[in-house]
Protein backbone atom coordinates (compact mmCIF):
# COMPACT_ATOMS: atom_id res chain seq x y z
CA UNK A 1 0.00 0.00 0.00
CA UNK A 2 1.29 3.39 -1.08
CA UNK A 3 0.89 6.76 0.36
CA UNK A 4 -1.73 7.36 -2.46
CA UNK A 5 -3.83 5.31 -1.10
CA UNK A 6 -3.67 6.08 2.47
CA UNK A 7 -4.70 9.87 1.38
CA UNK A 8 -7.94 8.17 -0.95
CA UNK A 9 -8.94 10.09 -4.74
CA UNK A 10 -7.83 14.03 -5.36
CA UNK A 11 -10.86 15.41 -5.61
CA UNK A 12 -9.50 18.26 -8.12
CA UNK A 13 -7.89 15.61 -10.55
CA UNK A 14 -9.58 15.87 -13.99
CA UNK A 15 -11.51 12.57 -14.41
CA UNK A 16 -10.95 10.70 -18.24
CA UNK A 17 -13.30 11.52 -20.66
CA UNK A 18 -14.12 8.07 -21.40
CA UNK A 19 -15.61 7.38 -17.97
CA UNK A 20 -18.29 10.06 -17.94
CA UNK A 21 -21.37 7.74 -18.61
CA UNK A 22 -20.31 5.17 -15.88
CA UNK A 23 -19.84 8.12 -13.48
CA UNK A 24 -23.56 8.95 -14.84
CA UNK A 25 -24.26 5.43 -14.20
CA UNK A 26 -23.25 5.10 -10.68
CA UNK A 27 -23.43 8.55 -9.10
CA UNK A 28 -22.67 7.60 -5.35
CA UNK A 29 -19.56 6.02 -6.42
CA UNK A 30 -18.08 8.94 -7.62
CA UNK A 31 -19.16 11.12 -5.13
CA UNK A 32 -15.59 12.27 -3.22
CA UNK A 33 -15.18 11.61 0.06
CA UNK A 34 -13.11 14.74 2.30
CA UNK A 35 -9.60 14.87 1.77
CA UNK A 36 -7.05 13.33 4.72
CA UNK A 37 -3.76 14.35 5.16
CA UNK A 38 -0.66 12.23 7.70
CA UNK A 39 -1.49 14.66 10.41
CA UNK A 40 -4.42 13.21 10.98
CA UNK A 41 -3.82 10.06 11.62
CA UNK A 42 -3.27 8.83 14.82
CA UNK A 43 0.59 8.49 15.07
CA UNK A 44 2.28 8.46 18.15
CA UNK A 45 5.79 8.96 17.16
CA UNK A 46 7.23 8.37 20.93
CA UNK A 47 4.95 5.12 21.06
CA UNK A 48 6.48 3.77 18.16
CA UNK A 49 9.92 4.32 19.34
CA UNK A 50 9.18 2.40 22.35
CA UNK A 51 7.61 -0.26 20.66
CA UNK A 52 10.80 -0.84 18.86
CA UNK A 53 12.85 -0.95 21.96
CA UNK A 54 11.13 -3.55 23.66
CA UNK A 55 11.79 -5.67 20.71
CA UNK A 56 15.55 -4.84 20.06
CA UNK A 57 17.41 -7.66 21.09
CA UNK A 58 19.49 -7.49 24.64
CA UNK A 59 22.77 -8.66 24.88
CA UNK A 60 25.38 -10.08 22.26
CA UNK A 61 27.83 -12.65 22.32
CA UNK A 62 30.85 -11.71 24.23
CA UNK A 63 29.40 -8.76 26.26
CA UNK A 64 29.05 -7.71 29.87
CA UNK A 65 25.75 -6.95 31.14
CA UNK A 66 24.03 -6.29 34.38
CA UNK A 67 21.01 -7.38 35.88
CA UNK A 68 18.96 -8.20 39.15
CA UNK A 69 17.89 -12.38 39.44
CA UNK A 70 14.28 -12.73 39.55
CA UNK A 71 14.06 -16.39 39.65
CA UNK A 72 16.29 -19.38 40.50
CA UNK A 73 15.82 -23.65 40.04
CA UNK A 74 17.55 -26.45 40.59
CA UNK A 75 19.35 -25.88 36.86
CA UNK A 76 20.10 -22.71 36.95
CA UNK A 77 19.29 -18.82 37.73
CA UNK A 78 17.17 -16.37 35.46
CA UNK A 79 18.46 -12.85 36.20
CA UNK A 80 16.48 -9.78 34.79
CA UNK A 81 19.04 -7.97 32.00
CA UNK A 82 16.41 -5.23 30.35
CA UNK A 83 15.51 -8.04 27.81
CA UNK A 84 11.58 -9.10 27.29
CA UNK A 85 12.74 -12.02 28.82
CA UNK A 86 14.97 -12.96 31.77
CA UNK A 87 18.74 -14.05 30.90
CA UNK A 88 19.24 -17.48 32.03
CA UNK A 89 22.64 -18.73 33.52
CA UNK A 90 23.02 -22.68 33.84
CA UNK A 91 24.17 -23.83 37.40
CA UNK A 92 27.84 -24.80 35.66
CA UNK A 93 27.99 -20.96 34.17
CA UNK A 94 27.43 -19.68 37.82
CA UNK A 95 31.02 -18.90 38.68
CA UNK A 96 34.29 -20.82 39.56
CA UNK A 97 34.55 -23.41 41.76
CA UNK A 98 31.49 -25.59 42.70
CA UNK A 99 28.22 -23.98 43.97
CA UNK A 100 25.85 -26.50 45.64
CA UNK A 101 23.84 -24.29 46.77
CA UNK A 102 21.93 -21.75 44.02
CA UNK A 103 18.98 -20.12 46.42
CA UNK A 104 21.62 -19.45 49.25
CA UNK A 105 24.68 -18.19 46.65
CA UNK A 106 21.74 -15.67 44.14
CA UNK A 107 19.11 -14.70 46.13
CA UNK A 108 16.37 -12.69 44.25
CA UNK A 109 17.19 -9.04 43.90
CA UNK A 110 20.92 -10.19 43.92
CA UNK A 111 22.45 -7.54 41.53
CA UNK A 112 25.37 -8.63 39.54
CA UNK A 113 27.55 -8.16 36.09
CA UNK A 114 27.47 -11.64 33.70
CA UNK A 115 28.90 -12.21 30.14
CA UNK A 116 26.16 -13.23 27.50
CA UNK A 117 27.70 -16.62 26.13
CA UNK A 118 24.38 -16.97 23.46
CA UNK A 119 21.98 -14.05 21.86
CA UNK A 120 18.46 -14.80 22.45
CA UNK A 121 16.69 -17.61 21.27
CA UNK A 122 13.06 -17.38 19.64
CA UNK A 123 11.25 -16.25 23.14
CA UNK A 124 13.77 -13.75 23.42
CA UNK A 125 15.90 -15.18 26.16
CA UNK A 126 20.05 -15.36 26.13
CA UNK A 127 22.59 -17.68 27.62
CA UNK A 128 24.82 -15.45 30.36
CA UNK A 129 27.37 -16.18 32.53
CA UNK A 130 29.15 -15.73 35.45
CA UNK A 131 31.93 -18.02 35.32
CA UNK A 132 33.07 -16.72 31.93
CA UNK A 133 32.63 -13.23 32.73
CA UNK A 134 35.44 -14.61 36.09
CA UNK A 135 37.32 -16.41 33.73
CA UNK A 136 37.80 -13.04 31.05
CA UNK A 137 38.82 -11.05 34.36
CA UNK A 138 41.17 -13.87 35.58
CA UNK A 139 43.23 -13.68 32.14
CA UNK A 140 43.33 -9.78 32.10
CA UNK A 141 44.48 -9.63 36.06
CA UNK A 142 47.36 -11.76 35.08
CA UNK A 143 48.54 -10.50 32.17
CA UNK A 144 48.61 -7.14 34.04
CA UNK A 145 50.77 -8.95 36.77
CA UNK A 146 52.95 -10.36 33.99
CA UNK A 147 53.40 -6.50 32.17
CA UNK A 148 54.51 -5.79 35.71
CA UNK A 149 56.86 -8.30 36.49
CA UNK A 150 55.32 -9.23 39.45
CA UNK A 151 55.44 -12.12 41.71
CA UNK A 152 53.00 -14.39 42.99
CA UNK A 153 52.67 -16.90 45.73
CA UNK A 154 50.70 -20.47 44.31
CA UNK A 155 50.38 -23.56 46.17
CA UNK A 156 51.35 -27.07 44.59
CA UNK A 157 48.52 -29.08 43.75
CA UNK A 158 49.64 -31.47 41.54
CA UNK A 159 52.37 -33.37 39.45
CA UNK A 160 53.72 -35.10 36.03
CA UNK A 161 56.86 -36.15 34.22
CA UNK A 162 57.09 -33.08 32.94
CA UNK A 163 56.48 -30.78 35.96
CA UNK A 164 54.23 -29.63 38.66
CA UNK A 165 50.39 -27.47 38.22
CA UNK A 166 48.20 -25.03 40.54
CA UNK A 167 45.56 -22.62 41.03
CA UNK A 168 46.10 -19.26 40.20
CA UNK A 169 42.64 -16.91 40.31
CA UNK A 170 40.51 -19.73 39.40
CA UNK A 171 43.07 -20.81 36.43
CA UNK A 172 45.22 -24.10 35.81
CA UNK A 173 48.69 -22.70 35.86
CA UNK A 174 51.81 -25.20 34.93
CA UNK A 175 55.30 -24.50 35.90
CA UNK A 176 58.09 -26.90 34.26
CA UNK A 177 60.75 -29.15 36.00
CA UNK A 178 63.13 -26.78 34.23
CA UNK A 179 61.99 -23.62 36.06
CA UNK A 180 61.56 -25.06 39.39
CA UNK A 181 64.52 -24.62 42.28
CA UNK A 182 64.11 -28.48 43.37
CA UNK A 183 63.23 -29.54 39.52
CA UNK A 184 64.93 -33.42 40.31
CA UNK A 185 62.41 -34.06 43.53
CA UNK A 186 59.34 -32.11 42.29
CA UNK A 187 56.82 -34.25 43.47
CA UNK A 188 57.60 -33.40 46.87
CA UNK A 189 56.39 -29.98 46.28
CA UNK A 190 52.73 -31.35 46.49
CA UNK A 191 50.76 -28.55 49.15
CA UNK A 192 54.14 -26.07 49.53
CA UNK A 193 53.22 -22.54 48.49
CA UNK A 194 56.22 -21.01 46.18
CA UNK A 195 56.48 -17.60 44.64
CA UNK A 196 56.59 -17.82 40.80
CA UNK A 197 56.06 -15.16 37.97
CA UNK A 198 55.26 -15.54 34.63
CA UNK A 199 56.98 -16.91 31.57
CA UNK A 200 53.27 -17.45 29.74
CA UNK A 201 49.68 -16.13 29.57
CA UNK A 202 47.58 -16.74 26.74
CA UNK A 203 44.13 -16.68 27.19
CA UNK A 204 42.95 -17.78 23.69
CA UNK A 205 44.94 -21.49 23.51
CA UNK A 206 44.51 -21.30 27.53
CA UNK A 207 48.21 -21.52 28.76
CA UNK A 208 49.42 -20.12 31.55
CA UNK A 209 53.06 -20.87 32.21
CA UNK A 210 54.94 -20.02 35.43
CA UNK A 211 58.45 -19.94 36.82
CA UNK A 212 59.94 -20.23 40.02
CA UNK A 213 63.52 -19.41 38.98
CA UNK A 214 62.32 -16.28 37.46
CA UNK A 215 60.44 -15.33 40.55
CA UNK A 216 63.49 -15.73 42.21
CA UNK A 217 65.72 -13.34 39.70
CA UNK A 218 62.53 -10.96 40.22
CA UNK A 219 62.70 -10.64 43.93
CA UNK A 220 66.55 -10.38 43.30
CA UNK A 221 65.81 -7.23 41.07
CA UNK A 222 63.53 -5.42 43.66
CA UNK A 223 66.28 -5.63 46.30
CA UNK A 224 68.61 -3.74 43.76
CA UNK A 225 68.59 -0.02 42.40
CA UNK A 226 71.25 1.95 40.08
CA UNK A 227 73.87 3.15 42.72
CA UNK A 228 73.77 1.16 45.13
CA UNK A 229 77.27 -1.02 45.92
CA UNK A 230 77.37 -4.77 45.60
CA UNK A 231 79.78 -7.85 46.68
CA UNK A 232 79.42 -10.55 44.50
CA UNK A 233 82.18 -13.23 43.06
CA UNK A 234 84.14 -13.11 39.58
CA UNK A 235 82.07 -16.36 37.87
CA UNK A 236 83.99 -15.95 34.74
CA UNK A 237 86.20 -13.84 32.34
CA UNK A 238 85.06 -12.97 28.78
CA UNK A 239 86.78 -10.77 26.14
CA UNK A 240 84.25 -8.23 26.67
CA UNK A 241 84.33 -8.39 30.58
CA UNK A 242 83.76 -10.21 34.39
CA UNK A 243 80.75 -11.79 34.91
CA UNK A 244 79.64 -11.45 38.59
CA UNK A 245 77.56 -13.62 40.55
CA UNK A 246 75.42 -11.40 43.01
CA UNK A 247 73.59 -14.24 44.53
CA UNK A 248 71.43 -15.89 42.51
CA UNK A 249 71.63 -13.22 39.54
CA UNK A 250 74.71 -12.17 37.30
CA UNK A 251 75.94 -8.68 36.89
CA UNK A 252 78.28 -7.83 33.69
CA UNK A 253 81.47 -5.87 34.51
CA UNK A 254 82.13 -4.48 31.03
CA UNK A 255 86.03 -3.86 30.34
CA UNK A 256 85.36 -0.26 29.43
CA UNK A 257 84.21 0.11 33.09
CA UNK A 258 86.86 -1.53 34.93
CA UNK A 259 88.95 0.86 35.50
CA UNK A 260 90.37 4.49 33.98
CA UNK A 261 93.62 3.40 33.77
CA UNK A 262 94.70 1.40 30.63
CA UNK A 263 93.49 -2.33 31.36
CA UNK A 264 96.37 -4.99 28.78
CA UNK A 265 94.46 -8.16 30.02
CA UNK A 266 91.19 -8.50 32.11
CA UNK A 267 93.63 -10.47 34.51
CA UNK A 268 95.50 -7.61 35.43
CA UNK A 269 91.99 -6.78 37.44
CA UNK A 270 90.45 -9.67 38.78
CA UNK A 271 90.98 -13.01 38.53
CA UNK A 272 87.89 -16.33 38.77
CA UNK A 273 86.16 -17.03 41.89
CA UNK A 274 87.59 -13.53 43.23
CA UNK A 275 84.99 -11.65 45.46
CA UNK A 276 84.96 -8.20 44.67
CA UNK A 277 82.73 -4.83 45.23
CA UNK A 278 81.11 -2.35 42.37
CA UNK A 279 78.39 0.04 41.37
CA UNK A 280 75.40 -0.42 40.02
CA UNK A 281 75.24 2.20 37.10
CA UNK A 282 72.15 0.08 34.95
CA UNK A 283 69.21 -2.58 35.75
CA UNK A 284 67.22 -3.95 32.97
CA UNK A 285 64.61 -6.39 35.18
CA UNK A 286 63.09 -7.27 31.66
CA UNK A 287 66.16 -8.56 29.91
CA UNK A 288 67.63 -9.57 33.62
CA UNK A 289 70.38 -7.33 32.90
CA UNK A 290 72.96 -5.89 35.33
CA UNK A 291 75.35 -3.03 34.28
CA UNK A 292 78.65 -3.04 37.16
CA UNK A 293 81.33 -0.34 37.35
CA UNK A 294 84.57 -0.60 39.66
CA UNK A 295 86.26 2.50 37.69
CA UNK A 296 83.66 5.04 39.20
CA UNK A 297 85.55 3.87 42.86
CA UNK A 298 88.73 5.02 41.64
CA UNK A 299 90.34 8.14 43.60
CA UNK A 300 92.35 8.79 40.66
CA UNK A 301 92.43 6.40 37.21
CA UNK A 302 94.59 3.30 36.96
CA UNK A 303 94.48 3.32 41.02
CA UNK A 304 92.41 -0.39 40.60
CA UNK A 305 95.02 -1.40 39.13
CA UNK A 306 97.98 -0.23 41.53
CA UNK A 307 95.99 -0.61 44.89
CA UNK A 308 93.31 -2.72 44.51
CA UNK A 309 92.50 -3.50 48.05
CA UNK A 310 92.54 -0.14 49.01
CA UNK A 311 89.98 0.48 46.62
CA UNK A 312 87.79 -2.34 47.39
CA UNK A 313 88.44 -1.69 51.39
CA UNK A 314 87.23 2.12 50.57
CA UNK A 315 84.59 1.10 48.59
CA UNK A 316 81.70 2.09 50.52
CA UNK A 317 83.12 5.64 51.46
CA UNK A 318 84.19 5.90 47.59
CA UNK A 319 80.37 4.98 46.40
CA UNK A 320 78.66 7.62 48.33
CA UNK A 321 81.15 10.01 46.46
CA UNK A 322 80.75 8.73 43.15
CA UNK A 323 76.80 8.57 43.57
CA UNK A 324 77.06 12.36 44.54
CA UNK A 325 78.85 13.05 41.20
CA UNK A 326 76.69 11.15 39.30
CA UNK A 327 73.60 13.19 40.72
CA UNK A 328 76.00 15.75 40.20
CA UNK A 329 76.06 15.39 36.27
CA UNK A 330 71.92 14.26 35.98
CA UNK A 331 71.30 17.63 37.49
CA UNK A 332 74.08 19.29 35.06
CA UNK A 333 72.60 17.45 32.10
CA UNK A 334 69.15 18.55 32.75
């Protein structure tokens, strides 16, 4: 039906002159009836607009709604999300863990936030979720915690060949032989609570790998900042420089950095298994990288090389000089 013939006949519209006689013929038929226009017909635009929001659909796949539950049996809980009919959210979908108990854990008028797993079937009702919704929250806590290097404390709850799993916010974490501290006698670990960070979080193939070695390099890190002087043990000589063993972690001693004097063989410093003290001047916790400097403790350069244990006997009173200049210079170069 066109708009034509919602208005009816224009009255002022020149009939054909080949219809005259049946116009003659049937008089009352021809006879126009008052011309209508839109405005008067009963239209309520408001009305209408309503009427089409009662029958949008509520809730897609993957979204977070709230809603109030209105209704609960022994299969699940319907919970009231704006829709023309209640969400419903099986008794498995009502969060992690095990519930046995549905009336006592969503009593009506509960308010809470669930994630629609399904769009609304024919009577207008969708699939939601708590448990998802915990699960989506779960992965994006812990990849925050991974971003920031942090370290978390998990208790063992089981074992394989190939290593040992846990709990971690409701998640199935796995940490390999390889990255535990006891990796030979793993089983053992079975109820002990050990602080682990994170080599792996992938919530789409659902891995979440963790490592207690790392953990232990991270809490190393937090102990350390640039400046501060360490004691740790020459662990082995390279063409570039000293390795350093700081307990637990390695710090790099670069050659350049040794001393200001002109260094002929890295021997001439320090020799294996040597303990020795130096600056921090760089941490990299990312890359697990420690930057060392002994050349910063020298009174005057070469004196490593001439008077070593002065130097390293001095060392404390020489850092707190050398962090002074270095200020020094930061506030110079700014």
């Amino acid at each position: 039906m066109t708009m034509a013939d919602l208005l009816g006949p224009d009255p002022g519209r020149a009939r054909p002159a080949g219809n005259r006689s049946a116009s003659a013929a049937a008089p009352a038929a021809a006879k126009p009836g008052p011309q209508r226009t839109v405005d008067e017909f009963d239209f309520d635009e408001e009305a209408f607009l309503a009427a089409l929001d009662e029958n949008e659909p509520v809730g897609t796949t993957g979204e977070v709604v709230s809603g109030t539950v209105v209704g609960v049996e022994s299969d699940g809980v319907y919970v009231d999300i704006g829709g023309k009919a209640p969400g419903f959210m099986p008794k498995k979908e009502a969060g992690l863990g095990v519930i046995t108990n549905l009336k006592e854990r969503f009593p009506r008028g509960l308010a809470l936030q669930v994630l629609v797993t399904r769009e609304q079937n024919a009577d207008g009702m969708v699939t939601i979720s708590a448990r998802a919704l915990a699960l989506r929250q779960s992965w994006e806590k812990l990849r925050q915690l991974e971003k920031d290097g942090k370290v978390v404390q998990v208790q063992i709850n089981g074992f394989n060949r190939g290593g040992v799993t846990c709990d971690l916010e409701g998640l199935r974490g796995f940490i390999p032989r390889s990255q535990l501290q006891d990796g030979e006698n793993h089983e053992a670990l079975i109820g002990k609570t050990i602080g682990v960070t994170f080599l792996e979080v992938n919530p789409e193939s659902r891995k979440l790998v963790l490592s207690e070695r790392k953990a232990a390099t991270a809490a190393r890190f937090a102990e350390l900042e640039v400046g501060q002087l360490v004691e740790g043990q020459v662990a082995a000589i390279k063409p570039y420089g000293f390795f350093v063993d700081l307990g637990g972690i390695s710090g790099l001693l670069h050659h350049s950095s040794v001393s200001g004097g002109v260094l002929r063989d890295l021997r001439e410093a320090f020799e294996p298994g040597e303990r020795i003290k130096a600056l921090i001047t760089e941490l990299d916790p990312g890359r697990g990288r420690i930057a060392l400097n002994t050349a910063l403790l020298e009174g005057q350069p070469g004196e490593l090389l001439i008077a070593k244990q002065t130097v390293m006997a001095e060392a404390a009173d020489r850092a707190n000089r050398a962090r002074s200049l270095l200020r020094q210079k930061e506030q110079d170069a700014g």
